[in-house]
N, C-alpha and C. Protein backbone atom coordinates (compact mmCIF):
# COMPACT_ATOMS: atom_id res chain seq x y z
N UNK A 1 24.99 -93.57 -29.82
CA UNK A 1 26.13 -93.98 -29.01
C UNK A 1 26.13 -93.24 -27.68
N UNK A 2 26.16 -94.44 -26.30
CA UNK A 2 26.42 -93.36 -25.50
C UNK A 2 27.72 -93.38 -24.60
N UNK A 3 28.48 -91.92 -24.84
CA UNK A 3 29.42 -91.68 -24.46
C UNK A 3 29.76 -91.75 -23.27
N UNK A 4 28.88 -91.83 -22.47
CA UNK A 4 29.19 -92.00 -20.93
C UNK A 4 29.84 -93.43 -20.63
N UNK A 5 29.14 -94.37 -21.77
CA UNK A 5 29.87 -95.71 -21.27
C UNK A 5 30.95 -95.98 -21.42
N UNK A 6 31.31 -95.33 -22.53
CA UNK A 6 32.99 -95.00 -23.05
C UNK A 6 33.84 -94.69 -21.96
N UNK A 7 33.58 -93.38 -21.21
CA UNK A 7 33.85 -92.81 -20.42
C UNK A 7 34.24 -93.59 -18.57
N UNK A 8 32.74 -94.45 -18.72
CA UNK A 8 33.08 -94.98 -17.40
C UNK A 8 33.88 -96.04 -17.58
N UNK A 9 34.15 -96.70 -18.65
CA UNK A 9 35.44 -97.62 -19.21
C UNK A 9 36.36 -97.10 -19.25
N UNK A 10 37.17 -95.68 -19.83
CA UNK A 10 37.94 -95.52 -19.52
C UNK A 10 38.45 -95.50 -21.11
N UNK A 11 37.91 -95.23 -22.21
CA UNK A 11 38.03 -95.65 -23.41
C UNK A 11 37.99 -94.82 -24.31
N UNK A 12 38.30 -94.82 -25.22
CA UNK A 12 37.49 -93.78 -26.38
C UNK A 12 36.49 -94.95 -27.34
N UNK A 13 35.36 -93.81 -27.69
CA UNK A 13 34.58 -94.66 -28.48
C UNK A 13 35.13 -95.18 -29.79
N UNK A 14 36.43 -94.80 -30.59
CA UNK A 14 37.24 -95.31 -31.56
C UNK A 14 38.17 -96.83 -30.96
N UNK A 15 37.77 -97.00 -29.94
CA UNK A 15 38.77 -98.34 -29.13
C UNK A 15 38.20 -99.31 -29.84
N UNK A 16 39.28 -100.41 -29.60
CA UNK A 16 38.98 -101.54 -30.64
C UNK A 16 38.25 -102.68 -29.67
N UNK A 17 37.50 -103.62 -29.77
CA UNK A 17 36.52 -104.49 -28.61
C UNK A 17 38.03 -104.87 -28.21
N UNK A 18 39.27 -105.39 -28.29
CA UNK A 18 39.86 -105.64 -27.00
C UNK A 18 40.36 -104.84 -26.18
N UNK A 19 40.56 -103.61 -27.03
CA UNK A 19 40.46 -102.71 -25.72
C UNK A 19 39.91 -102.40 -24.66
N UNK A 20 38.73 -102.09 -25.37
CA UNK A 20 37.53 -102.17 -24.11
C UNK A 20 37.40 -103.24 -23.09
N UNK A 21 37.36 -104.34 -23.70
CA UNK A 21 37.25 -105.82 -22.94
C UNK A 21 38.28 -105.40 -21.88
N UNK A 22 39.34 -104.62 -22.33
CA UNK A 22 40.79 -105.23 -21.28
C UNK A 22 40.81 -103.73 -20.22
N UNK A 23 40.26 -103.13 -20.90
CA UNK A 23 39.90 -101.90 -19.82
C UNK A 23 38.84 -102.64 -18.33
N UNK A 24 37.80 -103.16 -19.34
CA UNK A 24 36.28 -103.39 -18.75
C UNK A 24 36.84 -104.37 -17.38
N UNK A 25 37.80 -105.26 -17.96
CA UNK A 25 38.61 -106.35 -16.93
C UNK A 25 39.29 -105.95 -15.94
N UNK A 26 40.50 -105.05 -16.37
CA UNK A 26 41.04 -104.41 -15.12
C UNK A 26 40.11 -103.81 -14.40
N UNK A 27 39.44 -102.68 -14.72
CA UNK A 27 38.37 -102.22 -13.72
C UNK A 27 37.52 -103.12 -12.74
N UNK A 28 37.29 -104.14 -13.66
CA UNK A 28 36.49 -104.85 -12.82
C UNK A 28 36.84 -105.68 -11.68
N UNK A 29 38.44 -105.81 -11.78
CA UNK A 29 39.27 -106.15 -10.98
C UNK A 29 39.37 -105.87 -9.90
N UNK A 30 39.72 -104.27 -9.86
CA UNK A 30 39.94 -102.90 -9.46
C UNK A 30 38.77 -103.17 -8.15
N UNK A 31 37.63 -102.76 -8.71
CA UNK A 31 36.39 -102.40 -7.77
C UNK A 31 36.18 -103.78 -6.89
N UNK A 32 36.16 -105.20 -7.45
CA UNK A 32 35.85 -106.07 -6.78
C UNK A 32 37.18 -106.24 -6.00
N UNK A 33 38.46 -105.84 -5.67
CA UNK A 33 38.81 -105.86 -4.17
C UNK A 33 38.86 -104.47 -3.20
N UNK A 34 37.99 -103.44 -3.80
CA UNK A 34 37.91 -102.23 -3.12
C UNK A 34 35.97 -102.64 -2.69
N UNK A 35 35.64 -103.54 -2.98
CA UNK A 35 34.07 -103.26 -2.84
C UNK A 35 34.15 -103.88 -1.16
N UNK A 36 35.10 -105.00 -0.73
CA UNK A 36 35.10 -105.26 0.54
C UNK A 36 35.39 -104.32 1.20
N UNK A 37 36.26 -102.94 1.09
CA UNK A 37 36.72 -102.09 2.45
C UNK A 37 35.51 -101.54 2.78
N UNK A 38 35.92 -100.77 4.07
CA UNK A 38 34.73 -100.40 4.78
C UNK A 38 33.96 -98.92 4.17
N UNK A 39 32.68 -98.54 4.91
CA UNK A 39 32.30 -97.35 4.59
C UNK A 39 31.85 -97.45 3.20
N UNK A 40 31.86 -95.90 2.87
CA UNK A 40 31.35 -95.49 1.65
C UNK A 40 32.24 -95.80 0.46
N UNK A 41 33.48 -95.95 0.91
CA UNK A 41 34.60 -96.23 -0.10
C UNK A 41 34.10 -97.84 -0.64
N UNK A 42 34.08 -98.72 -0.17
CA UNK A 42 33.22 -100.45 -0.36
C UNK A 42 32.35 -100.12 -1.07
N UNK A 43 31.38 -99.09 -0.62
CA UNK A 43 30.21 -99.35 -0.93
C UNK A 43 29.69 -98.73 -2.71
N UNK A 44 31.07 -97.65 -2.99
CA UNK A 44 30.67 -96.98 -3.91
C UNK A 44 31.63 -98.28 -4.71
N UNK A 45 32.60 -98.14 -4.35
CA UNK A 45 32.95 -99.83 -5.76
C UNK A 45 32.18 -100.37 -6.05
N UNK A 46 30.96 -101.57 -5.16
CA UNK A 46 30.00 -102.49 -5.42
C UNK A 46 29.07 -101.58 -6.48
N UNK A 47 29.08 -100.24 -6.52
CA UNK A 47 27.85 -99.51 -7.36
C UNK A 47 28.52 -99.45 -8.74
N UNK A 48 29.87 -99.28 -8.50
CA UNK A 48 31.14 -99.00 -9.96
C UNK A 48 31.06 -100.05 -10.57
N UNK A 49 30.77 -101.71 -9.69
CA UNK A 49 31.04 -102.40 -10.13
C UNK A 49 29.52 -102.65 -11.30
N UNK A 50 28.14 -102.71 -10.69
CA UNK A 50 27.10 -102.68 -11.35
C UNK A 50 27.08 -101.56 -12.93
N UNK A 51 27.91 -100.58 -12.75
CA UNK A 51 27.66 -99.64 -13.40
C UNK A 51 28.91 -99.88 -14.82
N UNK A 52 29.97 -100.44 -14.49
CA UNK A 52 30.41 -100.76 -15.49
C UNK A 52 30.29 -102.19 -15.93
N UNK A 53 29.33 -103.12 -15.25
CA UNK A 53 28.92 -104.62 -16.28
C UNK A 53 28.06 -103.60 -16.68
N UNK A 54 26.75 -103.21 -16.86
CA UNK A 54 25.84 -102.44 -17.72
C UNK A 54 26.44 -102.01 -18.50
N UNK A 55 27.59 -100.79 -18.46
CA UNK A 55 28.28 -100.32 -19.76
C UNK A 55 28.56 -101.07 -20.37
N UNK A 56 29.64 -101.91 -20.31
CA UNK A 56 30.28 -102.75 -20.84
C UNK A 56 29.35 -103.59 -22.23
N UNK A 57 28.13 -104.12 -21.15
CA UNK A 57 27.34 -104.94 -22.14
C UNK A 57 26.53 -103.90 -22.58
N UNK A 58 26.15 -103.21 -22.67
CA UNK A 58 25.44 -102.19 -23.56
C UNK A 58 26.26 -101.49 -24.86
N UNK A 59 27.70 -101.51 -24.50
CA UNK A 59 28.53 -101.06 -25.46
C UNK A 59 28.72 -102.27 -26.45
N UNK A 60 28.74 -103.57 -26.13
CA UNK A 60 29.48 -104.25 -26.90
C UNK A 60 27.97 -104.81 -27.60
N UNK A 61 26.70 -104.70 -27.00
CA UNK A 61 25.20 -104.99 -28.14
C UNK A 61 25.18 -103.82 -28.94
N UNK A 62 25.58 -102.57 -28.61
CA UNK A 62 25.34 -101.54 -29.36
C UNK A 62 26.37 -101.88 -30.95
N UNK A 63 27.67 -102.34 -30.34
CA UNK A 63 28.65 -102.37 -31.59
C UNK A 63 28.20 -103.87 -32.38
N UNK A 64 27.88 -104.85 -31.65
CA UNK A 64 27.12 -106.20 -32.28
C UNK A 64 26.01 -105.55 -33.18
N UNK A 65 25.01 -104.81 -33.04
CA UNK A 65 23.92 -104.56 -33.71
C UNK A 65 24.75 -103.32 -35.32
N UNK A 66 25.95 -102.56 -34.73
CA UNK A 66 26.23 -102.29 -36.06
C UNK A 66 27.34 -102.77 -36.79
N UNK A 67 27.42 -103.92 -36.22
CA UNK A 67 28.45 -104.71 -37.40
C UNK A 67 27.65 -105.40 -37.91
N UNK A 68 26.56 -105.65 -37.50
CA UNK A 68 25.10 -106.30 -38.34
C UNK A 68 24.81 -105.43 -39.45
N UNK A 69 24.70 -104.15 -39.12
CA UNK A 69 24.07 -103.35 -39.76
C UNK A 69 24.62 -103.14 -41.16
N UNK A 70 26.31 -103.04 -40.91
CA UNK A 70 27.27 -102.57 -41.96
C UNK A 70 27.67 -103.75 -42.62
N UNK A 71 27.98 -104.61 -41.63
CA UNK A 71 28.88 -106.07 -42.65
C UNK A 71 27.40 -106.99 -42.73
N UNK A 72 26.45 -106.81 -42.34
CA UNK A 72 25.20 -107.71 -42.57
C UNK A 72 25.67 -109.15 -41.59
N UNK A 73 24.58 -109.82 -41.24
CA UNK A 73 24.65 -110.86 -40.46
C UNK A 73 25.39 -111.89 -41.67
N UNK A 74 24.74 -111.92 -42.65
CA UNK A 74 24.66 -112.56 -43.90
C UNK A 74 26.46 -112.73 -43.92
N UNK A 75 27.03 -111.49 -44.05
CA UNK A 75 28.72 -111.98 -44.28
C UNK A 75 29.09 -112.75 -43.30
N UNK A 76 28.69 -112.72 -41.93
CA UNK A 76 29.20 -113.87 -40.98
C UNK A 76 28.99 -115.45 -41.45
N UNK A 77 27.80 -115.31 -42.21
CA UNK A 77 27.25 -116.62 -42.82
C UNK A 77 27.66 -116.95 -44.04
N UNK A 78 28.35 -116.07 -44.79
CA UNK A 78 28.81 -116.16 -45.90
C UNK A 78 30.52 -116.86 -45.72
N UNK A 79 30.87 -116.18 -44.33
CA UNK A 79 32.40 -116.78 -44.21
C UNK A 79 32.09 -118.06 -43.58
N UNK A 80 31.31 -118.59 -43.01
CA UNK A 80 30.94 -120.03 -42.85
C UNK A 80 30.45 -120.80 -44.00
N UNK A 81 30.31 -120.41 -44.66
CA UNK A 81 29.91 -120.80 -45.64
C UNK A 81 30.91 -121.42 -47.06
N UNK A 82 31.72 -120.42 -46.44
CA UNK A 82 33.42 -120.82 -47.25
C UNK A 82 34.04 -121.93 -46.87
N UNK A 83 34.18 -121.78 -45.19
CA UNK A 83 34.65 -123.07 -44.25
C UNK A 83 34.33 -123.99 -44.82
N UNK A 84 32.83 -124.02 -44.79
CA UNK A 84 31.90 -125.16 -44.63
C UNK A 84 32.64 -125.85 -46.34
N UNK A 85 33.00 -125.30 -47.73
CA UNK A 85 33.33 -125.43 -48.87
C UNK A 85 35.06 -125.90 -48.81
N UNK A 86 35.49 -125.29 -48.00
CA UNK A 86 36.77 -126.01 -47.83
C UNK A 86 37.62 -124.86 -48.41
N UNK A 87 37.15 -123.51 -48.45
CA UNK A 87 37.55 -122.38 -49.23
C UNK A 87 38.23 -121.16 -48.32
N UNK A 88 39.11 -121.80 -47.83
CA UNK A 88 39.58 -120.74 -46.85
C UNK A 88 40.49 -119.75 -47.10
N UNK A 89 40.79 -119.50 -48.44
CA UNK A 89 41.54 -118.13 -48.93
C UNK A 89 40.16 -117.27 -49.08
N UNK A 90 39.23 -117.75 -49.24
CA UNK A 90 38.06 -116.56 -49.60
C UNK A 90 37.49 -116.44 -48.13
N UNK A 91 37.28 -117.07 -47.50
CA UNK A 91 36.62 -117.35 -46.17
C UNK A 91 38.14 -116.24 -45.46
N UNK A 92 39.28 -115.96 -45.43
CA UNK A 92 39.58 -115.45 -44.78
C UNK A 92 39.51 -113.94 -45.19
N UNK A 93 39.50 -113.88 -46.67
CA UNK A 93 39.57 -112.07 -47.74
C UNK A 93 38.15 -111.82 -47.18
N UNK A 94 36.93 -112.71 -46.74
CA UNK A 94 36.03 -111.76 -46.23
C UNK A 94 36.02 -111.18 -44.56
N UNK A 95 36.60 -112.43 -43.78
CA UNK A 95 37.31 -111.74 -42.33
C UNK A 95 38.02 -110.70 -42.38
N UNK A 96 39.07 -110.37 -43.15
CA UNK A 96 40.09 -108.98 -43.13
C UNK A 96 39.22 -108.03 -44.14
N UNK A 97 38.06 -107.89 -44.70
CA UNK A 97 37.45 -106.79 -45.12
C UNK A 97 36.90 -106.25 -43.96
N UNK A 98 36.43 -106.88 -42.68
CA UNK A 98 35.59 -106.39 -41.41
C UNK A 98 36.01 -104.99 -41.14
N UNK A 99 35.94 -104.02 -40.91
CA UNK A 99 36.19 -102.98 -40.35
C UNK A 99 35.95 -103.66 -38.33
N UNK A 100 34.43 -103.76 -38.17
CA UNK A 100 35.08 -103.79 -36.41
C UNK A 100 35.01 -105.67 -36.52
N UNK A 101 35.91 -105.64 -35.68
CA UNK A 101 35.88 -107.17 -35.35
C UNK A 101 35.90 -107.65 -33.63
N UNK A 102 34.16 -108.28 -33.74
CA UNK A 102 34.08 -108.51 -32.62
C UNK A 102 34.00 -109.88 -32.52
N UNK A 103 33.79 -110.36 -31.53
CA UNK A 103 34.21 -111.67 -30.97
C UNK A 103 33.77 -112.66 -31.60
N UNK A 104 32.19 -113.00 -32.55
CA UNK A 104 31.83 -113.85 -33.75
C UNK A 104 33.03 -113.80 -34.58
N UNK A 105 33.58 -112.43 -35.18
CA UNK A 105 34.77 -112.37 -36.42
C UNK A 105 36.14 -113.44 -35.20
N UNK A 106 36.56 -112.74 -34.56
CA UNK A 106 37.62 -114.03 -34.03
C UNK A 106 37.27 -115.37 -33.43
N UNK A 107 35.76 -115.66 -33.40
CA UNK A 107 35.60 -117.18 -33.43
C UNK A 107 35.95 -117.47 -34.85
N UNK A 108 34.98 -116.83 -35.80
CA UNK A 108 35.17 -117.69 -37.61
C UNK A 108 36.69 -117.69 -37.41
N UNK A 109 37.56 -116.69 -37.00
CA UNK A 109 39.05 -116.74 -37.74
C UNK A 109 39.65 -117.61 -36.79
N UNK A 110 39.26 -118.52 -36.29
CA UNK A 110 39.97 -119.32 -35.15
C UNK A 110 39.79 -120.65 -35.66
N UNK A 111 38.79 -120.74 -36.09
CA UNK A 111 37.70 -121.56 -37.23
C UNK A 111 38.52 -122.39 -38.57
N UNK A 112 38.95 -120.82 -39.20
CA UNK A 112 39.69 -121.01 -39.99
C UNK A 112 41.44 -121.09 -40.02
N UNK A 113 42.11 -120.63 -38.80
CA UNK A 113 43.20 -121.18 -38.25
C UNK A 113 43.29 -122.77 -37.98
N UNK A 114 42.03 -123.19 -37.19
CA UNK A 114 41.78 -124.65 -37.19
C UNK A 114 41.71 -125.35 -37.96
N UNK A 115 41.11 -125.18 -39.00
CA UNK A 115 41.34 -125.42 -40.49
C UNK A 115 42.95 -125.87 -40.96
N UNK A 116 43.40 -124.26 -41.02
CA UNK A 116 45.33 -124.99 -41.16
C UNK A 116 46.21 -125.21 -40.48
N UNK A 117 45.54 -125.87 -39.85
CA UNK A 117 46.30 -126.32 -38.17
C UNK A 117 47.29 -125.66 -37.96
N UNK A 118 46.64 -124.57 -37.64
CA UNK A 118 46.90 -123.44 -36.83
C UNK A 118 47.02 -123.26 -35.38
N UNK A 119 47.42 -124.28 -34.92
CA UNK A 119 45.97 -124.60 -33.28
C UNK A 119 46.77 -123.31 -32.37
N UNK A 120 47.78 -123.00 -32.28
CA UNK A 120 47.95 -121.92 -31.12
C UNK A 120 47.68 -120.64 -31.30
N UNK A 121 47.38 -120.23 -33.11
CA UNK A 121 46.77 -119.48 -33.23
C UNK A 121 45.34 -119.29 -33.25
N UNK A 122 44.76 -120.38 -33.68
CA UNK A 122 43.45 -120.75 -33.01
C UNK A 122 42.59 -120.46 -31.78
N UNK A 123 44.08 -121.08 -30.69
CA UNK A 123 43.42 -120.75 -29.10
C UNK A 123 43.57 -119.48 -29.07
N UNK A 124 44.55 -118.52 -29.34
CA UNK A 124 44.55 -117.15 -29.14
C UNK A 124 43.23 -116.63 -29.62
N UNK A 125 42.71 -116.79 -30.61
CA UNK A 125 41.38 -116.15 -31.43
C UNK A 125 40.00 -116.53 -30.18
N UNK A 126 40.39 -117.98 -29.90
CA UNK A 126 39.08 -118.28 -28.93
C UNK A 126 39.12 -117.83 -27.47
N UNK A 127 40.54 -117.14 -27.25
CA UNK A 127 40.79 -116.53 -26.08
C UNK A 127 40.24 -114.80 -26.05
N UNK A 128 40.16 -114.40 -27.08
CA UNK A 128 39.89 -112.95 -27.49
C UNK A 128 38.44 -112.76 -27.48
N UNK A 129 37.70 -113.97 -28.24
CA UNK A 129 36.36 -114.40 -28.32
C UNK A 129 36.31 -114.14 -26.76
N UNK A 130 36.40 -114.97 -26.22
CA UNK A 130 35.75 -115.45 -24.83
C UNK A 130 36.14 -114.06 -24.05
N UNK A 131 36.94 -113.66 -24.00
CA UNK A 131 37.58 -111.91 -23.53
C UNK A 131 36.43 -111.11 -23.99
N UNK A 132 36.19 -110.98 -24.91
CA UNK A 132 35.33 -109.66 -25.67
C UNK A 132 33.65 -110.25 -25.08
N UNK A 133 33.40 -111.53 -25.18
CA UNK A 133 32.15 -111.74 -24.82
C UNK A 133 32.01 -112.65 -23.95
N UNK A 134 32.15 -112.99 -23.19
CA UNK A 134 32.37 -114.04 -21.98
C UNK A 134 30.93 -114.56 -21.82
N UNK A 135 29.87 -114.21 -22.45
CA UNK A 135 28.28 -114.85 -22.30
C UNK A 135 28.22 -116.03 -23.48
N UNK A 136 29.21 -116.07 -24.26
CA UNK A 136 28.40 -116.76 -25.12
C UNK A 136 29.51 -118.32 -25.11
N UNK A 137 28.56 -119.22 -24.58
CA UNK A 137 28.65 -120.32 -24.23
C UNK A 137 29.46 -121.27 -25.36
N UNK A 138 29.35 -120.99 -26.76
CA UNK A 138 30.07 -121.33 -27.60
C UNK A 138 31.44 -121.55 -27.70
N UNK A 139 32.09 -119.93 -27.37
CA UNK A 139 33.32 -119.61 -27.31
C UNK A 139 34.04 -120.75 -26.51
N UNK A 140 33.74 -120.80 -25.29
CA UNK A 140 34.22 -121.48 -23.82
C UNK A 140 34.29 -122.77 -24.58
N UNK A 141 32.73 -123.38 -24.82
CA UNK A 141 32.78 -125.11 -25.22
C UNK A 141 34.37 -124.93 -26.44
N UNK A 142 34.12 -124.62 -27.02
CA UNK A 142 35.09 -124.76 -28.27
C UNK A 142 36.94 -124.56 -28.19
N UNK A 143 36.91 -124.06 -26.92
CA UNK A 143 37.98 -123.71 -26.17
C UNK A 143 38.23 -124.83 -25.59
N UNK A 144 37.52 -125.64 -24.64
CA UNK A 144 37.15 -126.25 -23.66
C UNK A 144 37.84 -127.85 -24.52
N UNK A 145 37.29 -127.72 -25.41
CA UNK A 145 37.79 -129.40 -26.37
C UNK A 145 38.72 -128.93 -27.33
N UNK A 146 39.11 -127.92 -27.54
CA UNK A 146 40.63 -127.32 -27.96
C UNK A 146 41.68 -128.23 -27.33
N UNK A 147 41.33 -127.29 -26.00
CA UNK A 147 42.26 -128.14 -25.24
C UNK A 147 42.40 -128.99 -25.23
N UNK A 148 41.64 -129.68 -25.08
CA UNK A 148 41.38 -131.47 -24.70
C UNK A 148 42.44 -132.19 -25.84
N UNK A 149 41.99 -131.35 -26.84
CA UNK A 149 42.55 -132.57 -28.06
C UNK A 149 44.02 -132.05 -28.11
N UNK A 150 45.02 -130.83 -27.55
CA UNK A 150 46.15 -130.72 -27.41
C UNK A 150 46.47 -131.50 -26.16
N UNK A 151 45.99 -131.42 -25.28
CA UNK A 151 46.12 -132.13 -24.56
C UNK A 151 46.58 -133.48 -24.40
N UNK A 152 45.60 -133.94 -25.34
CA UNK A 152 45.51 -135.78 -25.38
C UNK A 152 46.79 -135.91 -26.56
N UNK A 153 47.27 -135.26 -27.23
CA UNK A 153 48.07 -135.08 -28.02
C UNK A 153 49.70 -135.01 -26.98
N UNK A 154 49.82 -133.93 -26.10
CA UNK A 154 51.19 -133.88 -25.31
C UNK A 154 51.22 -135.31 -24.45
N UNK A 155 50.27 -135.74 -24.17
CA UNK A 155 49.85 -136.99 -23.05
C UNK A 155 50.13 -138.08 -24.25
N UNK A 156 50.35 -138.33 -25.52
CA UNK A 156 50.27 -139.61 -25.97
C UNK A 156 51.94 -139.26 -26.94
N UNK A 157 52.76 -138.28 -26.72
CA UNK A 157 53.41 -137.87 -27.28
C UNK A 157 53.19 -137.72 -28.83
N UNK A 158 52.49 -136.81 -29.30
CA UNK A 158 52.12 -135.83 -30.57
C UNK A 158 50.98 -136.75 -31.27
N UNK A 159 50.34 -137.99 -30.66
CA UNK A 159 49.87 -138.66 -31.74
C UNK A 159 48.44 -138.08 -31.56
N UNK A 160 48.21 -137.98 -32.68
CA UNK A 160 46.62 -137.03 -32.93
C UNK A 160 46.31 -137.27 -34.25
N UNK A 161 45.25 -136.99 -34.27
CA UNK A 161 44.21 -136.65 -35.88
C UNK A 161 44.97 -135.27 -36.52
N UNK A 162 44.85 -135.32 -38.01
CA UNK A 162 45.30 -134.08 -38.06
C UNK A 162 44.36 -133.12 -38.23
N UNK A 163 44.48 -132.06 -37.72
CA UNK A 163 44.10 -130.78 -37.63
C UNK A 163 42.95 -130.45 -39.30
N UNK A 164 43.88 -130.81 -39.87
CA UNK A 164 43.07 -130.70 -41.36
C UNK A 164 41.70 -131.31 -41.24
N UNK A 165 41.70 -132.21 -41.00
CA UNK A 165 40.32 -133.48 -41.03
C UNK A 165 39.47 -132.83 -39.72
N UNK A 166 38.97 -131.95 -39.65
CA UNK A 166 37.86 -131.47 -38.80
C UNK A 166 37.89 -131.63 -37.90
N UNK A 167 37.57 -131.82 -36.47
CA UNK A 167 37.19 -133.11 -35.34
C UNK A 167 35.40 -132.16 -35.14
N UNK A 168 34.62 -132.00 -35.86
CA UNK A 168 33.79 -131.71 -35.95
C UNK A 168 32.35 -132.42 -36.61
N UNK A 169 31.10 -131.77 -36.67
CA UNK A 169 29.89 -132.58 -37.33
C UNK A 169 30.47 -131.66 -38.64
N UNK A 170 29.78 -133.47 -39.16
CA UNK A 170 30.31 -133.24 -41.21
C UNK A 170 29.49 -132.20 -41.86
N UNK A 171 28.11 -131.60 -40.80
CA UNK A 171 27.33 -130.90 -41.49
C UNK A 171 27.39 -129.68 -41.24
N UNK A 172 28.23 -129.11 -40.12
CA UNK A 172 28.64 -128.16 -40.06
C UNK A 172 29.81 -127.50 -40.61
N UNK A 173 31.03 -128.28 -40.58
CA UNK A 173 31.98 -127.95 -41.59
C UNK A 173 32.47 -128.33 -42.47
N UNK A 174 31.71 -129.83 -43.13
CA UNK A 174 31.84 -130.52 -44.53
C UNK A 174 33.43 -131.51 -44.15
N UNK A 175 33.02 -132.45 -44.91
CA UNK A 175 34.33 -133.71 -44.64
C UNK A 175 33.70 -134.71 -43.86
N UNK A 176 33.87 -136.42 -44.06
CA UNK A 176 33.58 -136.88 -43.62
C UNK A 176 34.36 -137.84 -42.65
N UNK A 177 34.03 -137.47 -40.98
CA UNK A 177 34.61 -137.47 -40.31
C UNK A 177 34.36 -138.48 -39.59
N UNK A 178 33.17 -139.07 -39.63
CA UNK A 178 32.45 -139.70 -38.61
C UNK A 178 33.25 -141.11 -38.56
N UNK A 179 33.76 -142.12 -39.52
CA UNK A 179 33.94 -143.14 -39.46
C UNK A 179 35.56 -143.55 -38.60
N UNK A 180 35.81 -142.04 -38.84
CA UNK A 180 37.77 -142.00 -38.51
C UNK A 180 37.32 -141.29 -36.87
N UNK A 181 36.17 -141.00 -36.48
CA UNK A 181 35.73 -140.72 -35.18
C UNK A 181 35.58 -141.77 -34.26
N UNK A 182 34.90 -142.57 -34.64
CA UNK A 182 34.84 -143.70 -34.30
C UNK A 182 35.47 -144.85 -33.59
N UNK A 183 36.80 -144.92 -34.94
CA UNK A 183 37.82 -145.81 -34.76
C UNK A 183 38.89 -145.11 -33.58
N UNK A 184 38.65 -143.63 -33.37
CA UNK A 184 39.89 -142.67 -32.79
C UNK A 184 39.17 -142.29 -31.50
N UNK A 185 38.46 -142.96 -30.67
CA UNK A 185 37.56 -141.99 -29.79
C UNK A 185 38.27 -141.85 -28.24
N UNK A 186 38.45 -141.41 -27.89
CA UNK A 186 39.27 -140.68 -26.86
C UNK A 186 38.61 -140.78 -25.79
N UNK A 187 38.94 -141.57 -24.47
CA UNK A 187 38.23 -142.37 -23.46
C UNK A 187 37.74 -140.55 -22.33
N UNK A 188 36.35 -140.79 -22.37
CA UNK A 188 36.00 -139.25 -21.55
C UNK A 188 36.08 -138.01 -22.54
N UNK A 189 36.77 -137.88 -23.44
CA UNK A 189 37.30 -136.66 -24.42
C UNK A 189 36.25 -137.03 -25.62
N UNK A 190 35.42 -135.87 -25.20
CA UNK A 190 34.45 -135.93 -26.50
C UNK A 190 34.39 -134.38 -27.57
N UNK A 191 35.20 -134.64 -28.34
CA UNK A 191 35.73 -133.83 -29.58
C UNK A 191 35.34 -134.00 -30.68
N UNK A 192 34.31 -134.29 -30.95
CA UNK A 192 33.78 -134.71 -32.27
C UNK A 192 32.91 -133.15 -32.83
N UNK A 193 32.81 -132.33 -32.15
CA UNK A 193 31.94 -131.62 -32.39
C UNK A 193 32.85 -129.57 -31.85
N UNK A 194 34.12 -129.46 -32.74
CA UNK A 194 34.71 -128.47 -31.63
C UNK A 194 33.88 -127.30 -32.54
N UNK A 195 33.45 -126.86 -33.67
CA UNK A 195 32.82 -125.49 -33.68
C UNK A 195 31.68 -126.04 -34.26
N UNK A 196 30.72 -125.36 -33.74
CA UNK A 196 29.40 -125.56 -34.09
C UNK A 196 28.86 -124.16 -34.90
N UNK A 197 28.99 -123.91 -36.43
CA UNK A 197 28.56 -122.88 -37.12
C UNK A 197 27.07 -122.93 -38.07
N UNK A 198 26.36 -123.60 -36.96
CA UNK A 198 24.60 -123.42 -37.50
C UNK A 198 24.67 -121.92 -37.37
N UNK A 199 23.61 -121.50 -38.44
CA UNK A 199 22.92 -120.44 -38.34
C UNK A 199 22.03 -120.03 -37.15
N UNK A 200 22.00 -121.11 -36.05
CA UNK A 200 21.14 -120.40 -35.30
C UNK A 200 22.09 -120.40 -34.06
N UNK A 201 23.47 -120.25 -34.63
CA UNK A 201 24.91 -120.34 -33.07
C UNK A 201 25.09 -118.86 -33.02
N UNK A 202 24.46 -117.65 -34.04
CA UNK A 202 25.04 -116.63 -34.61
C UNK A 202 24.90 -115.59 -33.61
């Protein structure tokens, strides 16, 4: 572990990933409207600013590689694996065993909020996701047609699919969806597909 990155965050290494994330944010805030003033004062922000994306992402692969280590990749796949069964009292008793929970653990649990149409607790989980890891293209898409389908929901006054019935591929989270996709398809709004939990999304 290195402590310096802690440090240039502003953190302790016991902080929880939204902490950090929300440290890593303000700062980054911080420096990118001090990096325009003049002189050395500009110039040392633009370096603050390089120096805490490096931390940042070095801290949060360092803690990705040991929640691998401790909870195994395998339990991430194991709580998809529940989803995928329609078993979401067990699929969630293995989310709240996590000790750290980083941004994969609040996609699955957003996953599984979506599941009991949960949806505003849902978006909060995919908002934390996308906060803690802002690279991974998943988070955003899945966010991205969240919306859409609340959306198309306030715009038609509440009429929607329910939440229960997936709006997803049948092979990723089981249920067969495709035929009630079909008949329901939403002009431009393509929602057929909101979490994608292949083994190779991990």
């Amino acid at each position: 572990m290195d402590l310096e990155n802690y440090r240039l965050l502003g953190v302790e290494e016991n902080a929880t990933d939204e902490e950090i994330a929300a440290s890593y944010q303000k700062l980054k805030e911080k420096y990118n409207e001090e990096k325009w003033l003049d002189g050395e004062e500009g110039m040392n922000a633009a370096r603050m600013l390089g120096k805490i994306d490096a931390a940042y992402r070095e801290i949060m692969e360092e803690r990705k590689e040991k929640a691998t280590a401790t909870s195994g990749a395998s339990a991430f796949e194991e709580v998809s694996a529940c989803i995928k069964r329609g078993e979401l009292s067990e699929a969630q008793r293995l989310l709240d065993s996590f000790n750290e929970r980083n941004a994969e653990w609040h996609y699955l649990q957003s996953v599984v909020f979506y599941r009991k149409n949960w949806i505003n607790e849902c978006k909060k989980q995919l908002e934390i996701a996308m906060q803690i890891d802002p690279t991974q293209p998943k988070y955003r898409e899945a966010y991205n047609k969240l919306t859409a389908r609340t959306n198309y929901s306030e715009q038609t006054g509440g009429a929607q699919e329910p939440a229960s019935r997936p709006v997803m591929d049948e092979d990723q989270m089981g249920g067969n969806w495709c035929a009630n996709c079909a008949s329901m398809c939403y002009t431009c709004m393509c929602v057929n597909c909101l979490y994608s939990l292949c083994c190779g999304c991990h």
